[in-house]
PDB file of N, CA and C in Angstrom:
ATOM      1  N   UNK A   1      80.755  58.650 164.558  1.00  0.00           N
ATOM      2  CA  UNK A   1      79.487  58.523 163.877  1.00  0.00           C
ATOM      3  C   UNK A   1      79.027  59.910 163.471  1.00  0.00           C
ATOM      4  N   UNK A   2      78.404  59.832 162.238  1.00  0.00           N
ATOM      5  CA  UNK A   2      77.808  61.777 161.590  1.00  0.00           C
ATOM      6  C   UNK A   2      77.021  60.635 161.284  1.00  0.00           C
ATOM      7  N   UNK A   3      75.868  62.063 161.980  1.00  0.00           N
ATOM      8  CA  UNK A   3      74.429  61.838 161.548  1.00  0.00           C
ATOM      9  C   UNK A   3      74.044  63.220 160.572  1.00  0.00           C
ATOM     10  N   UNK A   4      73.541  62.610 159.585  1.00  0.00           N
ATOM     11  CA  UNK A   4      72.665  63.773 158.306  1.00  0.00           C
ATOM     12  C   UNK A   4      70.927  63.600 158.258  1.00  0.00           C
ATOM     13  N   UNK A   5      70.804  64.900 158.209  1.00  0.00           N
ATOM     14  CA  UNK A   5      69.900  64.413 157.740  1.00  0.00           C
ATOM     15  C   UNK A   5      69.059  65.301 156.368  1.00  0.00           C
ATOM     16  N   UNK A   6      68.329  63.858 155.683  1.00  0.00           N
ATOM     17  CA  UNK A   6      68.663  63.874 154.280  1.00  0.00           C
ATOM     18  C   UNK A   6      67.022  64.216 154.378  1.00  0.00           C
ATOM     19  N   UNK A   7      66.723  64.458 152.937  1.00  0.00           N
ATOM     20  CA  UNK A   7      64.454  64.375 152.943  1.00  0.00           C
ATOM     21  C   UNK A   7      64.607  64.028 151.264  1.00  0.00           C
ATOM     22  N   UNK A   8      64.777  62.597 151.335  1.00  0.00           N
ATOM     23  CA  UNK A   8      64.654  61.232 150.601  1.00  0.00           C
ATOM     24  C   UNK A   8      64.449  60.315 151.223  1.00  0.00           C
ATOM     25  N   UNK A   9      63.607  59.329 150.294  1.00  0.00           N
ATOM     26  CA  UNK A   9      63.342  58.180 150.545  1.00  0.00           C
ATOM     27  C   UNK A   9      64.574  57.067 150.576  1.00  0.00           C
ATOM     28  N   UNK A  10      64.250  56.220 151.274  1.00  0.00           N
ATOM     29  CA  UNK A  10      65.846  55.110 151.842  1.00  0.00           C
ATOM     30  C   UNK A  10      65.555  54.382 150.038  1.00  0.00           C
ATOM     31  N   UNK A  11      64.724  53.967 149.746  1.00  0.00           N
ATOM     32  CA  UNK A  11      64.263  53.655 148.504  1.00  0.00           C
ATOM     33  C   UNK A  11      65.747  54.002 147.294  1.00  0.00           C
ATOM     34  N   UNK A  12      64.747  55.813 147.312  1.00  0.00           N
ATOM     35  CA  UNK A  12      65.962  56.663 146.544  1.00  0.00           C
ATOM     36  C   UNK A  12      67.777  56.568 146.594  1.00  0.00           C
ATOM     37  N   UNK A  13      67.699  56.857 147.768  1.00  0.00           N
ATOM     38  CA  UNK A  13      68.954  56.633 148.625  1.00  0.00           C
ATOM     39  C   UNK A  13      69.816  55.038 148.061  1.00  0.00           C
ATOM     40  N   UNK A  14      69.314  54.107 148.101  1.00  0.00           N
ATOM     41  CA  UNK A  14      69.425  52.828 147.886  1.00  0.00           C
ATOM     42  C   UNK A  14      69.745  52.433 146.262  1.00  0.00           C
ATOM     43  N   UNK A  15      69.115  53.332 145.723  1.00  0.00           N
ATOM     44  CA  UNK A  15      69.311  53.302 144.236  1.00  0.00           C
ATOM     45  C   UNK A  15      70.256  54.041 143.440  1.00  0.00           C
ATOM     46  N   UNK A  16      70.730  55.467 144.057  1.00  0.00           N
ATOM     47  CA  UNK A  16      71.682  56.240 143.808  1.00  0.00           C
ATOM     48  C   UNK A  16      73.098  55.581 142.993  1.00  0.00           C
ATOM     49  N   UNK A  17      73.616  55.144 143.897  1.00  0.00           N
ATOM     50  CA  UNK A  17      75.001  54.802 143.437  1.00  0.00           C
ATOM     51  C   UNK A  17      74.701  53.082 143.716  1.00  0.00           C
ATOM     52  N   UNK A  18      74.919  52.316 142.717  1.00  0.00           N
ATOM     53  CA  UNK A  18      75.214  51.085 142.620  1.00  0.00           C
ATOM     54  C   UNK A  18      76.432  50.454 143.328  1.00  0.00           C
ATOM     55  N   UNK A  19      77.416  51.234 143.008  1.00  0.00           N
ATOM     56  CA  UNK A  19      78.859  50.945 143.086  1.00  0.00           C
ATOM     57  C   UNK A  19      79.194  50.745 144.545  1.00  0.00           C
ATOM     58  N   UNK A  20      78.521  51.767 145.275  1.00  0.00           N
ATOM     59  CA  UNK A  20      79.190  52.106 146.664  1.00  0.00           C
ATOM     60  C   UNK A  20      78.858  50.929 147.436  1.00  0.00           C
ATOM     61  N   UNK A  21      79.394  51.012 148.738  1.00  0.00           N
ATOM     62  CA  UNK A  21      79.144  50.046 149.758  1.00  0.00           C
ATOM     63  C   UNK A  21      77.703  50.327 150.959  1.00  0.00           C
ATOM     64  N   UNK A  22      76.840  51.241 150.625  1.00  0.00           N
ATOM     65  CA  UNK A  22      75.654  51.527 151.079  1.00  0.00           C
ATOM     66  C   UNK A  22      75.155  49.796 151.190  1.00  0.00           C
ATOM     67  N   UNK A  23      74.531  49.525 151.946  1.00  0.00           N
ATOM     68  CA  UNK A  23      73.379  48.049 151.744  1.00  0.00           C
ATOM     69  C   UNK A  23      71.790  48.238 152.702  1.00  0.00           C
ATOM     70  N   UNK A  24      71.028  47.950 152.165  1.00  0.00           N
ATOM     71  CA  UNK A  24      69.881  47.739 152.388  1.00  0.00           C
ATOM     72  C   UNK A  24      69.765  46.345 153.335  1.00  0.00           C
ATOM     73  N   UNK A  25      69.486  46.935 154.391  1.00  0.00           N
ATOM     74  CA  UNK A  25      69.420  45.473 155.494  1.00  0.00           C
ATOM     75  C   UNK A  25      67.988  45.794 156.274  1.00  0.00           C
ATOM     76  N   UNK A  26      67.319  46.458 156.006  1.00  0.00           N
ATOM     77  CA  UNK A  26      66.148  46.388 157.222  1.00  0.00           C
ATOM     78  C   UNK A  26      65.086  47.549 156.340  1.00  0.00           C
ATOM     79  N   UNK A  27      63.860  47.550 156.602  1.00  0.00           N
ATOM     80  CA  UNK A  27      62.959  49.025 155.553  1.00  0.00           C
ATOM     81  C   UNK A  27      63.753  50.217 156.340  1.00  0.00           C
ATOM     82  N   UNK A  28      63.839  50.551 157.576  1.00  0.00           N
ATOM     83  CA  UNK A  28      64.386  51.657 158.383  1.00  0.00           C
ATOM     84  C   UNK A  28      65.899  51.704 158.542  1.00  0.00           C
ATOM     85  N   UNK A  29      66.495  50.757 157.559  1.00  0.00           N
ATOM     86  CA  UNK A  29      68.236  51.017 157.893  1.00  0.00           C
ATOM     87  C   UNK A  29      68.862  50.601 156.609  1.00  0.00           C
ATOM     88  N   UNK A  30      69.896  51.915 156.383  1.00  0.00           N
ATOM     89  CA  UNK A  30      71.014  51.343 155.505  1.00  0.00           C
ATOM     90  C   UNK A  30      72.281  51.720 156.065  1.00  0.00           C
ATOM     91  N   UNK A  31      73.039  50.536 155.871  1.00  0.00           N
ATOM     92  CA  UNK A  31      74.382  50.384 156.620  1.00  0.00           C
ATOM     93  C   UNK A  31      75.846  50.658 155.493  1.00  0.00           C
ATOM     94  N   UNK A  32      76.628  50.990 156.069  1.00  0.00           N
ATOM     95  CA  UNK A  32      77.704  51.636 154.897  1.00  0.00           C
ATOM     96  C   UNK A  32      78.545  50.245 155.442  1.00  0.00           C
ATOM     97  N   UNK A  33      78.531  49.379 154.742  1.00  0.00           N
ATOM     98  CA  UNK A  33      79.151  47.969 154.373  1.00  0.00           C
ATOM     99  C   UNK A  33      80.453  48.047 155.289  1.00  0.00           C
ATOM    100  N   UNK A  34      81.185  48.915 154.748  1.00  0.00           N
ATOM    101  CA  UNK A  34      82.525  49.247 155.147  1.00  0.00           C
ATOM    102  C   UNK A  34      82.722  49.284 156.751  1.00  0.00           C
ATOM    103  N   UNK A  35      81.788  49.415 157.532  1.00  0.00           N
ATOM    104  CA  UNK A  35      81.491  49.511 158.858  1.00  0.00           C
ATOM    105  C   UNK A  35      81.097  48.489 159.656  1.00  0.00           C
ATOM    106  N   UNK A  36      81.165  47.597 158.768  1.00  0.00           N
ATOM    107  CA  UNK A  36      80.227  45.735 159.009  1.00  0.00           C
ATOM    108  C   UNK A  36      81.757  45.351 160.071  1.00  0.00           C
ATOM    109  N   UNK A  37      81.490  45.304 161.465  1.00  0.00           N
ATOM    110  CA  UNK A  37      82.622  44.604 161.861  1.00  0.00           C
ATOM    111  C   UNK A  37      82.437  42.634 162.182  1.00  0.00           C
ATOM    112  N   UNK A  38      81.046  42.461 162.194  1.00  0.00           N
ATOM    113  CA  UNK A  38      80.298  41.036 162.774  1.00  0.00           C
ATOM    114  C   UNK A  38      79.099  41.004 162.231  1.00  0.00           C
ATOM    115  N   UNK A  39      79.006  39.851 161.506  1.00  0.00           N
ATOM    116  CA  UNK A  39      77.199  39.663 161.460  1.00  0.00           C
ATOM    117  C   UNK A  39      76.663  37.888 162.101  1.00  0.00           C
ATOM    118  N   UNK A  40      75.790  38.429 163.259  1.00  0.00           N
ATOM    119  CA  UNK A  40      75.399  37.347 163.982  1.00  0.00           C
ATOM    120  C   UNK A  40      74.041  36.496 163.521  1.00  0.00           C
ATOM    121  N   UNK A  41      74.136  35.653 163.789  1.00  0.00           N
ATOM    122  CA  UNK A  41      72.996  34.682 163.671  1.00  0.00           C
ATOM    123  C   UNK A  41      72.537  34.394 164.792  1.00  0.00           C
ATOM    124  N   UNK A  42      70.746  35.071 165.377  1.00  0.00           N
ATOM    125  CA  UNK A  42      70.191  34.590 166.482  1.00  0.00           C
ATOM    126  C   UNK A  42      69.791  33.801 166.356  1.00  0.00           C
ATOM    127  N   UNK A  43      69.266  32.414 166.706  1.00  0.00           N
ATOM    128  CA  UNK A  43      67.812  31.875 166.575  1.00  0.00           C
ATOM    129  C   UNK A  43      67.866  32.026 164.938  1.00  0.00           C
ATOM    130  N   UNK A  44      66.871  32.627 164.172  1.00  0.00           N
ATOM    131  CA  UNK A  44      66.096  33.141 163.179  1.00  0.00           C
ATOM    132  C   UNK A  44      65.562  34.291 162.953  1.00  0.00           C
ATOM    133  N   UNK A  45      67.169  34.755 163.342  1.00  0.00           N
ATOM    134  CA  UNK A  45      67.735  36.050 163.179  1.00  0.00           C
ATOM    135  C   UNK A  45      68.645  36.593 162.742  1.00  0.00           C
ATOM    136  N   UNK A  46      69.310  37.956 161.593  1.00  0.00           N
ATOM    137  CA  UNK A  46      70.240  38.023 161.831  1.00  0.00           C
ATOM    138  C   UNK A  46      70.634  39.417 162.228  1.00  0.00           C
ATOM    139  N   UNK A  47      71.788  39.954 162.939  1.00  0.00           N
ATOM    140  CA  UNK A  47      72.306  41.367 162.933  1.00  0.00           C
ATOM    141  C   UNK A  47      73.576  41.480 162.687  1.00  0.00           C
ATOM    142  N   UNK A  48      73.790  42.805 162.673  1.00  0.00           N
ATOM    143  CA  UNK A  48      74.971  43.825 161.961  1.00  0.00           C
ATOM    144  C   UNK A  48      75.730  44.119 163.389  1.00  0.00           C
ATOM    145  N   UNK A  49      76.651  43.980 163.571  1.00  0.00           N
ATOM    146  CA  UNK A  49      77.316  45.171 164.306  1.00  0.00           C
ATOM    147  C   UNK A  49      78.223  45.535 163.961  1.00  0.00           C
ATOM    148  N   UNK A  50      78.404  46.595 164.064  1.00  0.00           N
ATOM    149  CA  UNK A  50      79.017  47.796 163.321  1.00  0.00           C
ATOM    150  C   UNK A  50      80.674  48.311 164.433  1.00  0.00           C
ATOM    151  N   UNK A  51      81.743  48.722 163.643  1.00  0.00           N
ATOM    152  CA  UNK A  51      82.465  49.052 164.335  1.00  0.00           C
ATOM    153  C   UNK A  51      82.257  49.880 165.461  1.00  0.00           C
ATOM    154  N   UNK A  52      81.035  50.650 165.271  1.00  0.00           N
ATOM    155  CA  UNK A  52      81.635  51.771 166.333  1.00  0.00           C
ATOM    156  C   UNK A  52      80.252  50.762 167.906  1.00  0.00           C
ATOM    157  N   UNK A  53      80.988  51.406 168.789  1.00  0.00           N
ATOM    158  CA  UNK A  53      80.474  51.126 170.260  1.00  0.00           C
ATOM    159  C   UNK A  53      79.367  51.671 170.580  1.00  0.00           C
ATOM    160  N   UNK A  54      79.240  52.713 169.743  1.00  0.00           N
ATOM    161  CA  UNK A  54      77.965  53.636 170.693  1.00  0.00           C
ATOM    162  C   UNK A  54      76.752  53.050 169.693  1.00  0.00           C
ATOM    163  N   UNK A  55      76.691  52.335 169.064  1.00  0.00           N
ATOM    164  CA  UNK A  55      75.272  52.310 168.049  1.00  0.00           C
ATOM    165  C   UNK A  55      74.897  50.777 168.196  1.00  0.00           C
ATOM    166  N   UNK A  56      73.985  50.273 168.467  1.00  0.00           N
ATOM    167  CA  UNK A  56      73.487  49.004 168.835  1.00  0.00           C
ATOM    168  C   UNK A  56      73.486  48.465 167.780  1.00  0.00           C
ATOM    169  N   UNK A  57      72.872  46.598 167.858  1.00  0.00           N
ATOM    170  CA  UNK A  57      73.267  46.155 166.516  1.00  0.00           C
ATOM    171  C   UNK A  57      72.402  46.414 165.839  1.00  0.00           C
ATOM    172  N   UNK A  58      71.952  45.823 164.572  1.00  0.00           N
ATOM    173  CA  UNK A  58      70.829  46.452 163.581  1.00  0.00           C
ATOM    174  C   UNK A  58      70.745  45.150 162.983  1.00  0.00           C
ATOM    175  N   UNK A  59      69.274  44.947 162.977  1.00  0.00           N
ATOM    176  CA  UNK A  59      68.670  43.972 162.617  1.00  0.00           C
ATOM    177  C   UNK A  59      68.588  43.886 161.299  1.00  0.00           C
ATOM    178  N   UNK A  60      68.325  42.512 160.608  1.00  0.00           N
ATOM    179  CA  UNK A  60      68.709  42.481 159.159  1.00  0.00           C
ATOM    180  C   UNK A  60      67.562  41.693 158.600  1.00  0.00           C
ATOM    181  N   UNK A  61      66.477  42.421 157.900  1.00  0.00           N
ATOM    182  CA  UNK A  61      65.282  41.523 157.855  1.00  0.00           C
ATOM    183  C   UNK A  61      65.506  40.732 156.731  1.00  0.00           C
ATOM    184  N   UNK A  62      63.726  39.528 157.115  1.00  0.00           N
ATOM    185  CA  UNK A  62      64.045  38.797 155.837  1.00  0.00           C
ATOM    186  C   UNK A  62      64.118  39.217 154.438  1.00  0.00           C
ATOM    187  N   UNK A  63      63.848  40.027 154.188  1.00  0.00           N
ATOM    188  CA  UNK A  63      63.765  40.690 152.895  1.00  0.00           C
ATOM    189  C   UNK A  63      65.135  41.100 152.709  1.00  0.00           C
ATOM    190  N   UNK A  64      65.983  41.466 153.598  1.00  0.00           N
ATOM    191  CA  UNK A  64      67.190  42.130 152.882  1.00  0.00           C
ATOM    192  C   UNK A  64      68.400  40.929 152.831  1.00  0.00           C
ATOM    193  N   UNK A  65      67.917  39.884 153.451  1.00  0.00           N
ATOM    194  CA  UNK A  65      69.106  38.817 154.429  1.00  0.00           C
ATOM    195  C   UNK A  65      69.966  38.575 153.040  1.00  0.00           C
ATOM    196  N   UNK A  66      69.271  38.209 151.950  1.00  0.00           N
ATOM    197  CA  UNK A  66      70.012  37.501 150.712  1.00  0.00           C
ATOM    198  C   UNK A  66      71.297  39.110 150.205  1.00  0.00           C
ATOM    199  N   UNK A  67      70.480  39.951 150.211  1.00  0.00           N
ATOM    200  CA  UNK A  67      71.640  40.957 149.382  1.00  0.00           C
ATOM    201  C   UNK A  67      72.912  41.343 150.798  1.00  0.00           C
ATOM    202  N   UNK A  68      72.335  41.211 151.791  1.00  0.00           N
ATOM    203  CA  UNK A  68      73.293  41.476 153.067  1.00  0.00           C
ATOM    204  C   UNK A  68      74.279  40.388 152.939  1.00  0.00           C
ATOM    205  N   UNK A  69      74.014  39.229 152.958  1.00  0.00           N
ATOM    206  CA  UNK A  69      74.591  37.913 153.204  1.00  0.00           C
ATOM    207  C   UNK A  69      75.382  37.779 151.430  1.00  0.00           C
ATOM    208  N   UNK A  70      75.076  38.082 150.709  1.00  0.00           N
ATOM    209  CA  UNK A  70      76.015  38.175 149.196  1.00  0.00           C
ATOM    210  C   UNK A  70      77.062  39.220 149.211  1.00  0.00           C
ATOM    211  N   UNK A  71      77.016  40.488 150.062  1.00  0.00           N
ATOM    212  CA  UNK A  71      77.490  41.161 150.280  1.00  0.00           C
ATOM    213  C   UNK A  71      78.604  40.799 151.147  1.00  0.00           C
ATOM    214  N   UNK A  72      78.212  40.362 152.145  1.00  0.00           N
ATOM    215  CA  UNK A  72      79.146  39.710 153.065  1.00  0.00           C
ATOM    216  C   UNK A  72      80.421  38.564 152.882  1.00  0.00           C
ATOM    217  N   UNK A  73      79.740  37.650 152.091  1.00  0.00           N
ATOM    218  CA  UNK A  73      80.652  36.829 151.577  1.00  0.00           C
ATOM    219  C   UNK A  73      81.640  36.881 150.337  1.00  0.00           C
ATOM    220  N   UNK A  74      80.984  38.190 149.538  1.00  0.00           N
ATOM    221  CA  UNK A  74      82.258  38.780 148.383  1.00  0.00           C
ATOM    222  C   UNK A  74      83.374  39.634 148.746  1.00  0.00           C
TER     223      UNK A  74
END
């Protein structure tokens, strides 16, 4: 895991490159797609977990569920 740190908005960040595998899943998280090893369904919930071990899962709000979940299934 590399941590940066950037002084932009996730907004900005999010809009940059279209192409890439960046995704918008939560206001406080963007996940590099490519790293998606599981996405769970709680209850009326969903999360990310990510290949690596050391980083907990990451919640996927309602607002992002549709572009996460289109993402997921292409």
């Amino acid at each position: 895991i590399t941590k940066f740190c950037i002084r932009n908005t996730l907004k900005n960040i999010e809009t940059m490159d279209l192409d890439s595998d960046l995704v918008r899943c939560h206001r406080s998280y963007i996940i590099n797609f490519k790293k998606v090893k599981v996405l769970k369904k709680e209850k009326d919930s969903l999360f990310v977990e990510l290949d690596s071990k050391d980083v907990p899962d990451l919640p996927v709000s309602k607002t992002y569920a549709d572009k996460v979940l289109e993402k997921f299934t292409n």
